[in-house]
Protein backbone atom coordinates (compact mmCIF):
# COMPACT_ATOMS: atom_id res chain seq x y z
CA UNK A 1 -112.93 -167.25 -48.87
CA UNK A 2 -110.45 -164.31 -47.86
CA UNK A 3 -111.63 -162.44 -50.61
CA UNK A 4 -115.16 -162.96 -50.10
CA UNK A 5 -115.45 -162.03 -46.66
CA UNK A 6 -113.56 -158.68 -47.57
CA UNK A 7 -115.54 -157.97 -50.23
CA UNK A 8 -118.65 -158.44 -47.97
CA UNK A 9 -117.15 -156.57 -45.08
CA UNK A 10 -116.14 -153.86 -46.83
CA UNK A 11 -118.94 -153.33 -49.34
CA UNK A 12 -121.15 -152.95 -45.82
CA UNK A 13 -118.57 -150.83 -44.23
CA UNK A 14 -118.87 -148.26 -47.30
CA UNK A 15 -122.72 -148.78 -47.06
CA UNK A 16 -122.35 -147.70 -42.91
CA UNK A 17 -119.60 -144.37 -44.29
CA UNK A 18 -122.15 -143.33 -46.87
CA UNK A 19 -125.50 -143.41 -44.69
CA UNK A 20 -126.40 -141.94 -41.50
CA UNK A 21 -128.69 -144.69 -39.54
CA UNK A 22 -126.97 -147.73 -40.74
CA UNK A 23 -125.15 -148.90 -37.19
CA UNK A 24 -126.48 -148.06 -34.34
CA UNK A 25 -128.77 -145.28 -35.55
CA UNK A 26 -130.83 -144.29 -32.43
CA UNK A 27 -127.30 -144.21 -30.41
CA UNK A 28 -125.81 -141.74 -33.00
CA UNK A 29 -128.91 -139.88 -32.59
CA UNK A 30 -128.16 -139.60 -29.18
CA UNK A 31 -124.78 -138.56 -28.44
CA UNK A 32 -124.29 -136.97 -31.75
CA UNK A 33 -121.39 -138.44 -33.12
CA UNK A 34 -120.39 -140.80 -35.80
CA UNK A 35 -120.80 -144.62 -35.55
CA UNK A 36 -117.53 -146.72 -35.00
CA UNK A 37 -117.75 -148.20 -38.74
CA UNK A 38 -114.47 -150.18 -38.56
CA UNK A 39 -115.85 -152.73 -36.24
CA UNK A 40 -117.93 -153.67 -39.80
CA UNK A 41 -114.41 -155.25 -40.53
CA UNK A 42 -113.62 -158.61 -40.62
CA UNK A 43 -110.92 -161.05 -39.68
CA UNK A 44 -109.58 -162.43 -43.03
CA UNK A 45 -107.69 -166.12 -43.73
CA UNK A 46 -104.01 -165.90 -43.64
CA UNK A 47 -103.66 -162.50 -43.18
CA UNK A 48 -100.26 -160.46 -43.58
CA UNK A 49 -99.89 -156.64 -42.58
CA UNK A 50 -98.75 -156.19 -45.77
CA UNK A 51 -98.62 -157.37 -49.33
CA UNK A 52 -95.18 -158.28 -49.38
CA UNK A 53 -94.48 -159.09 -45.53
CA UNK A 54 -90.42 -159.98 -46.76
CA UNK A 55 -89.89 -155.93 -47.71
CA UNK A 56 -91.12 -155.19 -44.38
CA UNK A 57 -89.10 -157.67 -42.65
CA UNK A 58 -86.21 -156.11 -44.32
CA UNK A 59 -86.69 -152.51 -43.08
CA UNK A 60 -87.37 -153.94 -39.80
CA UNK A 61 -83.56 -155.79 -39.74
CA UNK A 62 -80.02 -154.93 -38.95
CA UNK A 63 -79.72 -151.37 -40.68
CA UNK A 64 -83.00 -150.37 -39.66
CA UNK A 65 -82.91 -151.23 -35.28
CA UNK A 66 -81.62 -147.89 -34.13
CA UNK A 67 -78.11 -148.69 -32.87
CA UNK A 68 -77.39 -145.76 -32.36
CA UNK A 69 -79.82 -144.84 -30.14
CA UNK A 70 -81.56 -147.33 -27.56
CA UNK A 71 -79.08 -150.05 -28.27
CA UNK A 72 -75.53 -148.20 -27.44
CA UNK A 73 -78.03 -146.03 -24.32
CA UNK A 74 -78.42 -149.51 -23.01
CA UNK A 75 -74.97 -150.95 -23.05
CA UNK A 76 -73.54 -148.03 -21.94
CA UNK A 77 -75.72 -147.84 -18.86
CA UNK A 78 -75.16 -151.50 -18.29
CA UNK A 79 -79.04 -151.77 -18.03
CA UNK A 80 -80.15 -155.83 -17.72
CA UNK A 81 -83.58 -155.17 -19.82
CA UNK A 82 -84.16 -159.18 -19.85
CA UNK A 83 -84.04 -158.86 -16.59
CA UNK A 84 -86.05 -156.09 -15.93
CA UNK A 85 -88.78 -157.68 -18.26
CA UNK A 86 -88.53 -160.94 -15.89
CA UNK A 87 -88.58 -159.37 -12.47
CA UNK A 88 -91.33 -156.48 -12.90
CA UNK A 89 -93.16 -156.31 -9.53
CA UNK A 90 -89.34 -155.39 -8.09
CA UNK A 91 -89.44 -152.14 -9.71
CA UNK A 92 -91.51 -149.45 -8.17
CA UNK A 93 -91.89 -146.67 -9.87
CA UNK A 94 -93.00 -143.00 -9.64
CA UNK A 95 -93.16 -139.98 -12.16
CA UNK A 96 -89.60 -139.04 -11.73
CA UNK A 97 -88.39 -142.85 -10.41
CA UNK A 98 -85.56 -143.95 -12.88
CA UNK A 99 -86.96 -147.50 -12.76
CA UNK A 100 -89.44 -145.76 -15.63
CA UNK A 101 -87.17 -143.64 -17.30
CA UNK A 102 -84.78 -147.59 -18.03
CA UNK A 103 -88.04 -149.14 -18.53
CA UNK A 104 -88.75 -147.16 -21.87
CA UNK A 105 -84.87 -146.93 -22.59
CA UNK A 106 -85.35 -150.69 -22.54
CA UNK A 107 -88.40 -150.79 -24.54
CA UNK A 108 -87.17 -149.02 -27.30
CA UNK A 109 -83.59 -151.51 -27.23
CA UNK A 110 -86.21 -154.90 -26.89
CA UNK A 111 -88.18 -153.74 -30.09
CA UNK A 112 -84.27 -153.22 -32.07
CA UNK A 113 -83.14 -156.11 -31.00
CA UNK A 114 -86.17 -158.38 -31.59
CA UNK A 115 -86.13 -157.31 -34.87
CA UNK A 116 -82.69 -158.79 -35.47
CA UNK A 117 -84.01 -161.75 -33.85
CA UNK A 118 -87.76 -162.46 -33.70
CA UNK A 119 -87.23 -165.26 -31.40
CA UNK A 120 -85.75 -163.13 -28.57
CA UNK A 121 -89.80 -161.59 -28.73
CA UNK A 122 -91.11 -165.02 -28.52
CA UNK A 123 -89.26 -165.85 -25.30
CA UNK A 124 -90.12 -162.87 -23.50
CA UNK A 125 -94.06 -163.27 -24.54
CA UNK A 126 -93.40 -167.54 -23.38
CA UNK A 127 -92.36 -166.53 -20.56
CA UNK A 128 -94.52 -163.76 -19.19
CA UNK A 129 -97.18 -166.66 -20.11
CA UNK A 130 -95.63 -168.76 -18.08
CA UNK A 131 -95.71 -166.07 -15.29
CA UNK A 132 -98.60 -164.09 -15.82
CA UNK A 133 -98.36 -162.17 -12.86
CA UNK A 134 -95.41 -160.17 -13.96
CA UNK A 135 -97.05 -158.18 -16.32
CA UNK A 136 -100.03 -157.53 -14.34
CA UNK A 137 -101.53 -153.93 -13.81
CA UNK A 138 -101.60 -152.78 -10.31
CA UNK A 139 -103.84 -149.99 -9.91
CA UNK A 140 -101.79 -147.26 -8.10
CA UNK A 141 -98.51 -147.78 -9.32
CA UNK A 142 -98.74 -144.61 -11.66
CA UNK A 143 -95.79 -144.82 -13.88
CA UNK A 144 -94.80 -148.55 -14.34
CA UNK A 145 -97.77 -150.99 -14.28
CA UNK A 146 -100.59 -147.70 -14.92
CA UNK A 147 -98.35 -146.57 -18.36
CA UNK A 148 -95.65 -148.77 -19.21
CA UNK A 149 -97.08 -152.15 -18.98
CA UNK A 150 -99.47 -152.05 -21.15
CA UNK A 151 -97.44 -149.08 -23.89
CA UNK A 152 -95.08 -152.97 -23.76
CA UNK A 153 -97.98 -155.10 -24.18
CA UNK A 154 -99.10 -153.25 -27.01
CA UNK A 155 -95.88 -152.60 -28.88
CA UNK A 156 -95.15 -156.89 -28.46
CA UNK A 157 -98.39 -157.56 -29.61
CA UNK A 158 -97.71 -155.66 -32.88
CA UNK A 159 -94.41 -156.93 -33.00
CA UNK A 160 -95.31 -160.61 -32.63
CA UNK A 161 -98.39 -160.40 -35.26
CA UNK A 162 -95.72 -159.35 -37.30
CA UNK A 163 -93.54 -162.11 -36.86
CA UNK A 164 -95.60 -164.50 -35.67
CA UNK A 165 -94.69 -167.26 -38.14
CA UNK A 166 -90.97 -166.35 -37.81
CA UNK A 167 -90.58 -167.22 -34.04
CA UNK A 168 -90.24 -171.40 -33.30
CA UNK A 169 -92.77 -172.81 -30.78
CA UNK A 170 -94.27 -176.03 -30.09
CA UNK A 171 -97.91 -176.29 -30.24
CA UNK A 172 -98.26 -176.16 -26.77
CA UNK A 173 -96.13 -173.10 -26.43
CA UNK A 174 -98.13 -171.48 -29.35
CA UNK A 175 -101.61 -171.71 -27.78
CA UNK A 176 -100.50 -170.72 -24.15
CA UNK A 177 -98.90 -167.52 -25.66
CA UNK A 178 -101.94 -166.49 -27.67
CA UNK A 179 -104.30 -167.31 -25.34
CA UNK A 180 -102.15 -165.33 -22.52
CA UNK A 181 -101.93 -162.20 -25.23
CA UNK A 182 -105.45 -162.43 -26.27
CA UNK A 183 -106.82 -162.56 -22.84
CA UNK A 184 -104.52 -160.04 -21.37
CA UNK A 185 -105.65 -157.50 -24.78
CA UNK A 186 -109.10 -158.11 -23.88
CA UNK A 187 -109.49 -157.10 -20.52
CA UNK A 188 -107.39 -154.44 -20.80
CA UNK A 189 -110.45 -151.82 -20.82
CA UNK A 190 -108.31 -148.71 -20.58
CA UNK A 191 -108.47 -148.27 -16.58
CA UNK A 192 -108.00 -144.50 -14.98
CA UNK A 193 -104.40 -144.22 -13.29
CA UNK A 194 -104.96 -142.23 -10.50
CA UNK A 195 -108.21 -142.99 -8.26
CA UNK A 196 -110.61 -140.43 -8.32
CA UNK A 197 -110.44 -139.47 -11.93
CA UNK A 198 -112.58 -140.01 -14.82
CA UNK A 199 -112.25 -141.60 -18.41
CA UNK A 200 -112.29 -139.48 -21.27
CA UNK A 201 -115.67 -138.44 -22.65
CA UNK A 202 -116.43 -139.52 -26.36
CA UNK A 203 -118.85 -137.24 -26.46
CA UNK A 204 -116.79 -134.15 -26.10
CA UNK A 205 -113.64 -134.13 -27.80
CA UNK A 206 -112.04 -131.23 -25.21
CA UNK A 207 -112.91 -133.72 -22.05
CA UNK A 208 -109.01 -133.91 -21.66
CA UNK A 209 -108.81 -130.39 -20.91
CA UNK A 210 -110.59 -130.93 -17.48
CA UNK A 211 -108.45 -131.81 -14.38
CA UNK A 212 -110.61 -134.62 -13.54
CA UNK A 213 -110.08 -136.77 -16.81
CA UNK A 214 -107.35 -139.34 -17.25
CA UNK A 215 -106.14 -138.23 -20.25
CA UNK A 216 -104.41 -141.60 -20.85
CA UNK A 217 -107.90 -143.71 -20.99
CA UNK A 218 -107.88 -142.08 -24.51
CA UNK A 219 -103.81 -141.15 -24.80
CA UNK A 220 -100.94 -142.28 -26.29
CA UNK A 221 -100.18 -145.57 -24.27
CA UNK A 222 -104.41 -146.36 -25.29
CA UNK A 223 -103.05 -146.35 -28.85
CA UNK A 224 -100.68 -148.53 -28.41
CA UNK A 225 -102.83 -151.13 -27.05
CA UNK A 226 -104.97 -150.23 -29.52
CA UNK A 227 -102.87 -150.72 -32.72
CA UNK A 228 -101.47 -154.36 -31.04
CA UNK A 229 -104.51 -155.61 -30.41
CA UNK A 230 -106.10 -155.01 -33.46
CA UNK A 231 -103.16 -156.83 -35.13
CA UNK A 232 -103.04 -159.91 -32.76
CA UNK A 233 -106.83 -159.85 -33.87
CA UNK A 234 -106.12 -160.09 -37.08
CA UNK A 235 -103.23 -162.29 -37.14
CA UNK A 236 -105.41 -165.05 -35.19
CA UNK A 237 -108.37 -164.25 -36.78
CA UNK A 238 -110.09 -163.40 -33.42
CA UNK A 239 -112.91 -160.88 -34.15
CA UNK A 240 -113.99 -160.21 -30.71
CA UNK A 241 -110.15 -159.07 -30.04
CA UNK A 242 -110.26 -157.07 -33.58
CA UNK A 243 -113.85 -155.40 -32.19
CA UNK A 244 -112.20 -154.75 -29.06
CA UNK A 245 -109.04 -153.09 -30.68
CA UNK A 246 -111.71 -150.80 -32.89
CA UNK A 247 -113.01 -149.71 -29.47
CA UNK A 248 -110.00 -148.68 -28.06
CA UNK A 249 -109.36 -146.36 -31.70
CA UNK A 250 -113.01 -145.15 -31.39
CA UNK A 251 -112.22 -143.94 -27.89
CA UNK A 252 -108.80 -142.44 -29.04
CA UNK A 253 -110.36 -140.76 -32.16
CA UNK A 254 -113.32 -139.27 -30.29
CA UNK A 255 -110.36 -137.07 -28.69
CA UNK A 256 -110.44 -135.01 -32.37
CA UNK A 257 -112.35 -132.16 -33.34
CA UNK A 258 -113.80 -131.47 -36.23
CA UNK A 259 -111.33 -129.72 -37.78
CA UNK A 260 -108.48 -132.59 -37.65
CA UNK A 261 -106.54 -131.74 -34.27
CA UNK A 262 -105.54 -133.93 -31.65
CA UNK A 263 -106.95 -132.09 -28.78
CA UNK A 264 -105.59 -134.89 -26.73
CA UNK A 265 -102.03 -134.33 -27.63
CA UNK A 266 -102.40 -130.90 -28.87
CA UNK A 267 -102.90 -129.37 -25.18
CA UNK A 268 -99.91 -130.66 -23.59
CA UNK A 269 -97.95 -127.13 -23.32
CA UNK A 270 -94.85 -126.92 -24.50
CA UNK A 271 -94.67 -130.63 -25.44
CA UNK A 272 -97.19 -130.88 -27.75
CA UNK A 273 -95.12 -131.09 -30.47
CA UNK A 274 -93.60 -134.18 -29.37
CA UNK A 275 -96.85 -135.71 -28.08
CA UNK A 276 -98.27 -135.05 -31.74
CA UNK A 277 -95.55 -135.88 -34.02
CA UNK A 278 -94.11 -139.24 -32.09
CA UNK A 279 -97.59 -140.47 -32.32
CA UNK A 280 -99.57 -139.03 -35.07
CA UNK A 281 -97.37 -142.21 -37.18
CA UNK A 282 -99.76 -144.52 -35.56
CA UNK A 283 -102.59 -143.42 -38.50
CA UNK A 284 -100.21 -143.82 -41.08
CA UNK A 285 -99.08 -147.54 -39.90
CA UNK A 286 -102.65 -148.11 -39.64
CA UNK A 287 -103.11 -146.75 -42.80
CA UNK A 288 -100.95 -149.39 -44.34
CA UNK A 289 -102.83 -152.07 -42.10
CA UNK A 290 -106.24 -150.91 -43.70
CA UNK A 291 -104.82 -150.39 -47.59
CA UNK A 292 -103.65 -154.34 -47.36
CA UNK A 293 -107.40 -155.21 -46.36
CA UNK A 294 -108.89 -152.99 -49.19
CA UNK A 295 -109.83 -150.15 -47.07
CA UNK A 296 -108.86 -146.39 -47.33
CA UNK A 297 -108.30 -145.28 -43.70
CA UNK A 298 -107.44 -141.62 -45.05
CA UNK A 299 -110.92 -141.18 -46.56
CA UNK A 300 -112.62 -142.73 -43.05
CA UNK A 301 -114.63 -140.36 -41.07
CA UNK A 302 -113.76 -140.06 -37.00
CA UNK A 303 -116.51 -139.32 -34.61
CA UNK A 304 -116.75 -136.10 -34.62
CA UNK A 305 -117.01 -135.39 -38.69
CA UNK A 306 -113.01 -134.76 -39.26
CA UNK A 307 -111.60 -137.56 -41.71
CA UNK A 308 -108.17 -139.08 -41.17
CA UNK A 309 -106.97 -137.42 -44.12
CA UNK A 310 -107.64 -133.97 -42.30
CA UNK A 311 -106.17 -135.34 -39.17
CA UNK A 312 -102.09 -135.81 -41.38
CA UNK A 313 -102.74 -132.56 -43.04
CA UNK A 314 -103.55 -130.47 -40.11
CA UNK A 315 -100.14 -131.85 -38.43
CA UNK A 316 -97.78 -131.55 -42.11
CA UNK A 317 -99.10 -127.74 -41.75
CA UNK A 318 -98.08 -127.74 -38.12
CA UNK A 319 -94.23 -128.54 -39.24
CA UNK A 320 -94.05 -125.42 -40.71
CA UNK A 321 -96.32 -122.95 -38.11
CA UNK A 322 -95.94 -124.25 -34.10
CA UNK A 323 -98.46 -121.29 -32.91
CA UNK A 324 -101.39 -123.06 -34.88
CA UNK A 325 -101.25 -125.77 -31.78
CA UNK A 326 -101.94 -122.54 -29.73
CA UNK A 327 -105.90 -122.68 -28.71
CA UNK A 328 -104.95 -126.21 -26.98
CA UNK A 329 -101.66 -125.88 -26.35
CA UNK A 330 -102.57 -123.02 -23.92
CA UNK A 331 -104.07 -125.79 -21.50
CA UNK A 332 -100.92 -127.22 -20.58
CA UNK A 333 -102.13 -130.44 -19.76
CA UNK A 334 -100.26 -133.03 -18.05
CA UNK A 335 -97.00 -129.98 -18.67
CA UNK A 336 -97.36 -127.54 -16.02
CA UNK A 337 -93.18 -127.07 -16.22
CA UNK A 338 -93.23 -126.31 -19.99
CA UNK A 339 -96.18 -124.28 -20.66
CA UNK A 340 -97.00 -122.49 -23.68
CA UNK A 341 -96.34 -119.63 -22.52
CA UNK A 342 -92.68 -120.14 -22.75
CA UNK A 343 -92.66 -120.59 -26.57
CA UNK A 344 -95.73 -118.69 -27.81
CA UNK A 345 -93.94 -115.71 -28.38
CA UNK A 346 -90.66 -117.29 -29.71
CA UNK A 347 -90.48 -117.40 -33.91
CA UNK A 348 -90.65 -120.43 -35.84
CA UNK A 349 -86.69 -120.36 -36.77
CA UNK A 350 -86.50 -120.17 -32.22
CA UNK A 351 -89.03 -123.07 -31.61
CA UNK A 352 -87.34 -125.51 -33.92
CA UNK A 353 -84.36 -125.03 -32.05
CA UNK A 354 -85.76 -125.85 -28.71
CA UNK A 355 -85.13 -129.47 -27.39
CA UNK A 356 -88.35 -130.61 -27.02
CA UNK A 357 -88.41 -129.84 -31.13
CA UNK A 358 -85.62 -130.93 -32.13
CA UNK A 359 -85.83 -134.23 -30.09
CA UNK A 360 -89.28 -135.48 -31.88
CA UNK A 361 -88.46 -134.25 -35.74
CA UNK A 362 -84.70 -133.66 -36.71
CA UNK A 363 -84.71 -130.96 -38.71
CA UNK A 364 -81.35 -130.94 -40.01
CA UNK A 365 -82.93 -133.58 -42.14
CA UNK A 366 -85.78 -131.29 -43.61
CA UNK A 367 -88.84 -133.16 -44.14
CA UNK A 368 -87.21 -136.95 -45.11
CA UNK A 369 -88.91 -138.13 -41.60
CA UNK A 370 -91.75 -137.05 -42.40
CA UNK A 371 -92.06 -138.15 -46.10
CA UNK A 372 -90.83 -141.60 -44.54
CA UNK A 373 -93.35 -141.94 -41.98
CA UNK A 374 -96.96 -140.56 -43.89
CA UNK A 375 -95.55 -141.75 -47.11
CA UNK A 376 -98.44 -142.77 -48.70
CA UNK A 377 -100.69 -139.77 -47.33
CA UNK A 378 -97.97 -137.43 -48.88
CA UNK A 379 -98.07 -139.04 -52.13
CA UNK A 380 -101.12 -139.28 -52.17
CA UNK A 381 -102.56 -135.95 -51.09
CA UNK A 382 -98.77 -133.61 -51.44
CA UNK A 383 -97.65 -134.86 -54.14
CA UNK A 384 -95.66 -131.61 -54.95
CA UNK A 385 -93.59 -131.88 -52.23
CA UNK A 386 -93.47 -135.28 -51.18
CA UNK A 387 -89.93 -137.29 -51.91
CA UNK A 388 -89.77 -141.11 -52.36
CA UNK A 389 -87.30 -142.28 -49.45
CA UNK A 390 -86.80 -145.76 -49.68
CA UNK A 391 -83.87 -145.83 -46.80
CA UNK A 392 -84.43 -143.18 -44.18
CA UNK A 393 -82.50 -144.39 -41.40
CA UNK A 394 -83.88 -141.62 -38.86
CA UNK A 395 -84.36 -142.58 -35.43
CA UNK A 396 -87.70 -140.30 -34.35
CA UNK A 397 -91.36 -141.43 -35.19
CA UNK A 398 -89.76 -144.46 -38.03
CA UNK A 399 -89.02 -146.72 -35.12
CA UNK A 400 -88.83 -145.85 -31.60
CA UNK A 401 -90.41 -146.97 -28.14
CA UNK A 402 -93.66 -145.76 -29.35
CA UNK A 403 -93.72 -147.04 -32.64
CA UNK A 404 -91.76 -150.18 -32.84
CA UNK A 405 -92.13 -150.59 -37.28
CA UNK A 406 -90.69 -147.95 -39.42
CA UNK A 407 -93.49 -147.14 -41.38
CA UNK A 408 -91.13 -146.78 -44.59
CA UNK A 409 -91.32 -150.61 -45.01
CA UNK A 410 -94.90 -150.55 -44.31
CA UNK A 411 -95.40 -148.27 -47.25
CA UNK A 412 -92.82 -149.97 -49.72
CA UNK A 413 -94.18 -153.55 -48.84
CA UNK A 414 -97.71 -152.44 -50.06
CA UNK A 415 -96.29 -151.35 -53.38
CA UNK A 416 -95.88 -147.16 -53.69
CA UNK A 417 -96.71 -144.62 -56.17
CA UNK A 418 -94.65 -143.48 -58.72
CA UNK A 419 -93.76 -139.90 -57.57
CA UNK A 420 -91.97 -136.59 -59.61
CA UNK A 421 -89.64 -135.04 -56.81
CA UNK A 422 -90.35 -131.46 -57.67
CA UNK A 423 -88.93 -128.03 -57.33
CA UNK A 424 -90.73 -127.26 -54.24
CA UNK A 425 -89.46 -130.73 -52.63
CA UNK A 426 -85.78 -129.96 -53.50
CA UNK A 427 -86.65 -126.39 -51.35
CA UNK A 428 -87.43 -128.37 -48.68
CA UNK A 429 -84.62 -131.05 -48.61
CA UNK A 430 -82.47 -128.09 -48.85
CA UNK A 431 -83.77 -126.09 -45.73
């Protein structure tokens, strides 16, 4: 049966890629973009993110849950994140409020830790179950409940599809779990922050460059609701949840112009490096999601004609050449205190010593974080300088508050392509 109704779904999908008026023809018509063809997938029996879900589970374990980073920030700080998690209308938070600031610091230490012990994840999600109103969003409150709450739900929800058989509940405590995830996911409908402004436009892939639009109905915390809840869909086999999550990626991809850039991400100033490269892993996780299904996300068209494929290239160019983010960057959106202006006249060798570069991709380890993260794109489409890293223990983009899987095991647990580590790799390791 699981192979059947792939076969079906994805025959039809192709069918939808290949012509122009197969879904929804007179709407394409209309607003001139591409038809959301992933929603022609189906939920599958016994589904697994990956071929091998025991390789993943391995990457995602002991050597692999940044210690370094969120778990040591925490104990130093002496941060209570359980109880943080438990008592969330007591923290009211603003854009520089440090109630935010431990919030993610937290986030990042709940998804290392969970992975040492699934069942830790299973409490929390019991419990806000249990207490639904803790994790409710409370229009106004533009930090915490507007961003945070559901960049957490989204995260968990990835998290738990991943170990959802791993983590011990009764049948009771199953069903009110999912049913509290599934309904929270689906009415999540990716709500403006601050009154007054508008959702992004999927008609017009530069709506985020006007003052007016909420940048985050089609951002980075949409994205992560986005990725969880197609997950949780697929885990319970739920395809109005799956549908829903393939809105929320439609909206999010309708953000990219034809030529492959994030115009979203790309026009945040002098943080758009960040904004890209922390979250541009998100299609390559995906990616992985899609290849154990049968489906090449990398050859899949976005709404407004660029492919995903274009989308990873456009941002392994970017490593090398920061000005080429320039005719968004320029916007500063959302990063009126680092503008472009302060870097656009600084040489590559300068920017990648900045901070704000440094801090998203560690360049004192060349391009290993990169190789580990797009893996399969790069071996795929670069092979010549693409490396086979089977234990990159970097902390940006493989596993972080925004991405809570290092995409490594991702790639490795859907089997990977032999790969030549050439001359022009070795260049780059070296620099």
């Amino acid at each position: 049966m699981k192979t059947l109704n792939m076969m079906i779904a994805l025959l039809f999908l192709s069918a939808c890629q290949t012509t122009t008026g197969t879904v929804n023809i007179k709407a394409d018509k209309q607003i001139g973009i591409q038809p959301n063809t992933l929603k022609q997938i189906k939920v599958v029996d016994n589904w697994e993110p990956v071929a091998d879900v025991d390789i993943l589970k391995s990457y995602m374990g002991k050597s692999y849950n940044m210690k370094t980073y969120s778990i040591e920030y925490v104990q130093k700080k002496n941060l209570n994140c359980i109880d943080k998690y438990q008592n969330v209308p007591k923290l009211k938070a603003t854009r520089d409020n440090k109630s935010a600031q431990e919030w993610f610091k937290c986030h990042q230490w709940f998804h290392a830790k969970s992975s040492d012990n699934p069942q830790m994840l299973g409490d929390m999600l019991l419990y806000w179950a249990n207490n639904p109103k803790q994790m409710d969003i409370r229009r106004g409150d533009l930090i915490m409940q507007g961003y945070q709450l559901p960049s957490t739900m989204g995260t968990f929800a990835t998290l738990y599809s991943i170990w959802y058989n791993d983590i011990t509940f009764t049948t009771e405590q199953r069903n009110k779990v999912d049913t509290y995830l599934t309904n929270w996911l689906m009415k999540y409908n990716r709500p403006v922050i601050d009154p007054g402004e508008r959702k992004c436009d999927i008609n017009n892939y530069r709506s985020t460059l006007d003052g007016n639009v909420d940048s985050n109905t089609c951002g980075n915390k949409t994205i992560r609701m986005a990725v969880g809840t197609v997950m949780f869909g697929l885990r319970t086999e739920n395809q109005k949840l799956l549908d829903h999550g393939h809105d929320h990626l439609y909206v999010i991809w309708s953000q990219i112009d034809p030529e492959g850039i994030w115009v979203n991400n790309a026009s945040r100033g002098n943080q758009f490096f960040s904004y890209l490269i922390d979250n541009i892993g998100h299609f390559s996780f995906l990616a992985e999601v899609y290849h154990n299904l049968g489906y090449d996300l990398f050859e899949h068209t976005l709404p407004h004609g660029a492919k995903v494929k274009d989308v990873l290239a456009w941002n392994y160019a970017l490593l090398s050449d920061f000005k080429m983010a320039g005719k968004y960057a320029k916007y500063n959106v959302g990063s009126m205190w680092t503008t472009w202006d302060k870097v656009k006249n600084l040489s590559q060798a300068q920017f990648i010593q900045l901070d704000n570069a440094t801090n998203s991709y560690r360049y004192s380890g060349g391009y290993k974080q990169w190789n580990a993260t797009h893996a399969r794109y790069m071996a795929r489409y670069q092979p010549d300088v693409y490396v086979e890293i089977k234990h990159y223990k970097g902390v940006a983009i493989t596993m972080n508050s925004a991405n809570p899987v290092p995409y490594v095991g991702m790639y490795y647990g859907n089997g990977s392509e032999n790969v030549v580590i050439s001359s022009i790799t070795q260049q780059l390791q070296s620099q």
